[in-house]
Every structure is written in C-alpha cells, then in structure tokens.
Protein backbone atom coordinates (compact mmCIF):
# COMPACT_ATOMS: atom_id res chain seq x y z
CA UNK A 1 0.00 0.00 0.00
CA UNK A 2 0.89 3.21 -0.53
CA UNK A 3 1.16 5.94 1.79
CA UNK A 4 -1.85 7.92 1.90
CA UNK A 5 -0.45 11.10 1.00
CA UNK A 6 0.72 9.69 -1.94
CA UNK A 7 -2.62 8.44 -2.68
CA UNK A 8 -4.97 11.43 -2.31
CA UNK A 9 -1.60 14.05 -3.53
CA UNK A 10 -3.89 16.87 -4.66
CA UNK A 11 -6.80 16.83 -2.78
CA UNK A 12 -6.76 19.79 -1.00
CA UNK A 13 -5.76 21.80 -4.49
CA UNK A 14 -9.65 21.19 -4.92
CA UNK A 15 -12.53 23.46 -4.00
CA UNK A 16 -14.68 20.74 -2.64
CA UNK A 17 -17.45 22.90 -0.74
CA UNK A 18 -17.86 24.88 -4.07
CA UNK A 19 -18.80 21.31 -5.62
CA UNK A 20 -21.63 19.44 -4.65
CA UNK A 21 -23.10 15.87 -4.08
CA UNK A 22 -26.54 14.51 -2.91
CA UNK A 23 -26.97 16.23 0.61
CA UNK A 24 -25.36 19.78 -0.43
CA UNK A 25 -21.62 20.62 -0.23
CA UNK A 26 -19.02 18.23 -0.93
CA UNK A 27 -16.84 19.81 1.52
CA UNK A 28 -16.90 16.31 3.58
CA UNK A 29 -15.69 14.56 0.83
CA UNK A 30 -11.96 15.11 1.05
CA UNK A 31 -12.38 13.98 4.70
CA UNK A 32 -14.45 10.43 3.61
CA UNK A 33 -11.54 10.11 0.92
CA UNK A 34 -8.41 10.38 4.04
CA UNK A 35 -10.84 7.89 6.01
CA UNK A 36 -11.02 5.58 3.22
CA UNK A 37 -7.22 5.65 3.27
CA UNK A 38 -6.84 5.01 6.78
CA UNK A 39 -5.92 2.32 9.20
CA UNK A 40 -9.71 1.55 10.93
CA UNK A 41 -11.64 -1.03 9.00
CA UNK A 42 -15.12 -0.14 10.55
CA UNK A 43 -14.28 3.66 9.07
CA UNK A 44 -13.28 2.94 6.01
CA UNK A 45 -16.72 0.66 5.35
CA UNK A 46 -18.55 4.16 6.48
CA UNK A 47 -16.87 6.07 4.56
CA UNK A 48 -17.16 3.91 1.15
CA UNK A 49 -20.74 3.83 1.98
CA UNK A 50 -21.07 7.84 2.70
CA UNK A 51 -18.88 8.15 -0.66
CA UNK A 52 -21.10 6.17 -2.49
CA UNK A 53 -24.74 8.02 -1.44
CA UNK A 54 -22.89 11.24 -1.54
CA UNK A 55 -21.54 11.35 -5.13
CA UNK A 56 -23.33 8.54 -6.67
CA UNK A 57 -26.91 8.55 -5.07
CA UNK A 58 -29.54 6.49 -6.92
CA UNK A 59 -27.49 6.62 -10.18
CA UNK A 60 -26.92 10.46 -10.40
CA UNK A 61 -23.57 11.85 -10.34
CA UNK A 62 -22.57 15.51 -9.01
CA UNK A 63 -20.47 18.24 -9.41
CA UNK A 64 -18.25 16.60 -7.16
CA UNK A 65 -18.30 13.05 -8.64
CA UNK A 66 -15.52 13.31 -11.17
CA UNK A 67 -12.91 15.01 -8.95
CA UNK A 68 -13.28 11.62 -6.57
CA UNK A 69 -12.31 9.87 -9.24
CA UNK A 70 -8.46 10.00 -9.19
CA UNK A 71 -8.40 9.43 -5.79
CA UNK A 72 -10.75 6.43 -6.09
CA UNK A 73 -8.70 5.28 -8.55
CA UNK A 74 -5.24 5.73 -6.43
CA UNK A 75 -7.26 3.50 -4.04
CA UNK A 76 -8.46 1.42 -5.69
CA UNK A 77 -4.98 0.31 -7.22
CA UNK A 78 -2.63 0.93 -4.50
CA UNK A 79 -4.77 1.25 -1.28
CA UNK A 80 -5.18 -0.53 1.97
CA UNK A 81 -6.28 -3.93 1.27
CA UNK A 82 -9.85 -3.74 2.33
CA UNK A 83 -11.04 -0.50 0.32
CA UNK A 84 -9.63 -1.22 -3.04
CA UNK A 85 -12.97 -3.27 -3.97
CA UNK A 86 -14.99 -0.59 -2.70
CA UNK A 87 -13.31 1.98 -4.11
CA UNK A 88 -13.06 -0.11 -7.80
CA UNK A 89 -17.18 -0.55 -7.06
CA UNK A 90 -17.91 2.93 -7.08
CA UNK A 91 -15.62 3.82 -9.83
CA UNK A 92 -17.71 1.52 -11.82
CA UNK A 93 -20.45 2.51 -10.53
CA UNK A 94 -19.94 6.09 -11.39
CA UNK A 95 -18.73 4.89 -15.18
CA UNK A 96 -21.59 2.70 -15.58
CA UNK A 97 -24.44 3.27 -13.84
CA UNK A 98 -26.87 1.76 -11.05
CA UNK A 99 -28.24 -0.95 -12.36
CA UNK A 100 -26.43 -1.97 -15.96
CA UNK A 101 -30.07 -2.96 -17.59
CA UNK A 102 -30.56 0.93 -16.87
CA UNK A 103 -28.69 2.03 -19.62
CA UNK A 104 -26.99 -1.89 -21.13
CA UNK A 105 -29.58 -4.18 -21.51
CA UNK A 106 -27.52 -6.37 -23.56
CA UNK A 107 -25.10 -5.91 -20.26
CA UNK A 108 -21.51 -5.90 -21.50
CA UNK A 109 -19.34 -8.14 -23.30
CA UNK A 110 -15.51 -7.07 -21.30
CA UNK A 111 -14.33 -10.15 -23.27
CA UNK A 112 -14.63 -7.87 -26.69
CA UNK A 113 -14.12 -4.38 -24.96
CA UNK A 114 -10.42 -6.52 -23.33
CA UNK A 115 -9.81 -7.71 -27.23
CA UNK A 116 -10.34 -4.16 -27.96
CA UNK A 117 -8.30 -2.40 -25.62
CA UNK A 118 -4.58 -1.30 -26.05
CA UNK A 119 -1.90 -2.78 -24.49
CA UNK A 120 -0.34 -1.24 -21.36
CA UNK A 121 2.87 -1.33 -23.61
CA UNK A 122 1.05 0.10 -26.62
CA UNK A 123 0.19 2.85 -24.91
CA UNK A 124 3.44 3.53 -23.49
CA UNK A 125 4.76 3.42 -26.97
CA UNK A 126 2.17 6.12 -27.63
C-alpha cells in the first residue's frame, strides 16, 4: 500500500465545498476520501458507503463526482487492502451506472471491450 499522501496528492488543491453531491456541499468529501485511506476497517466501510450516497446517489452523479475519481482510482490500485474493492465498485459505478439494464440491456461483453483495448505497452509506446 501506498502511503496515503501519496494516494490522495492533490486533494486539497480542490474546492470541494464549491462542488456538490446529494446532501449539499461536498466539503466532507476530502475527509471520507483520508478515512477511506486510513488504518480503521469499521471507518473505512462508512466512509465507502457515505462516498457512495454522496456522489453517486440512486445513479446520479454531481459536481463533485468526477474530482473523486483519481483518488478512487489511487485507491483502488494501491490502497489498503480492504477498500480497493470498494473503491473499484464505485468507480464503476460512477462509469456505468446503477443498475447496468438501466442504460446496457444487452449488459456488457468485457471479453470484446479486453480484445479491444490497447496494451499497457502500446500505450506507453504512444
């Protein structure tokens, strides 16, 4: 795991109580984000669940939704064991939606979009 800091570098660069989520200002977000990241299993599971019905309530995402997503994605890479799924479920979440029959009711088919996809190494080449 990586240390925190490393993981949410940047945060505080953003105006989070000009941003909003489902219940008003996001300005609690940057603190649900260091809990996330933190040692306290029983607070991270809180958090991950505030995260989620804060920015991603019901399927609707807010003004703050896409600036959680590096961090979510830091987290969900490199971040303690036991909030990388969590964070990885709301980042799909927040790409795909709710419910998938919402807005894919012929689901998706990852085996063509991963035959589709550049290679890490591609890219790099890029």
């Amino acid at each position: 795991m990586k240390r925190s800091s490393d993981l949410l570098a940047g945060l505080d660069d953003i105006d989070w109580a000009a941003l909003g989520h489902a219940y008003g200002s996001a300005e609690d977000v940057p603190g649900q984000l260091r809990t996330v990241c933190g040692p306290d299993q029983e607070a991270r599971e809180s958090a991950c669940r505030s995260l989620f019905g804060n920015i991603f309530h019901q399927g609707t995402r807010y003004s703050a939704s896409p600036y959680a997503v590096p961090f979510l994605t830091r987290i969900a890479v490199a971040g303690p064991a036991g909030a990388r799924a969590d964070a990885l479920m709301l980042l799909t979440r927040l790409a795909v939606d709710w419910h998938d029959e919402y807005d894919l009711p012929l689901g998706i088919n990852t085996a063509a979009w991963r035959a589709a996809a550049i290679s890490p190494e591609e890219t790099m080449r890029w």
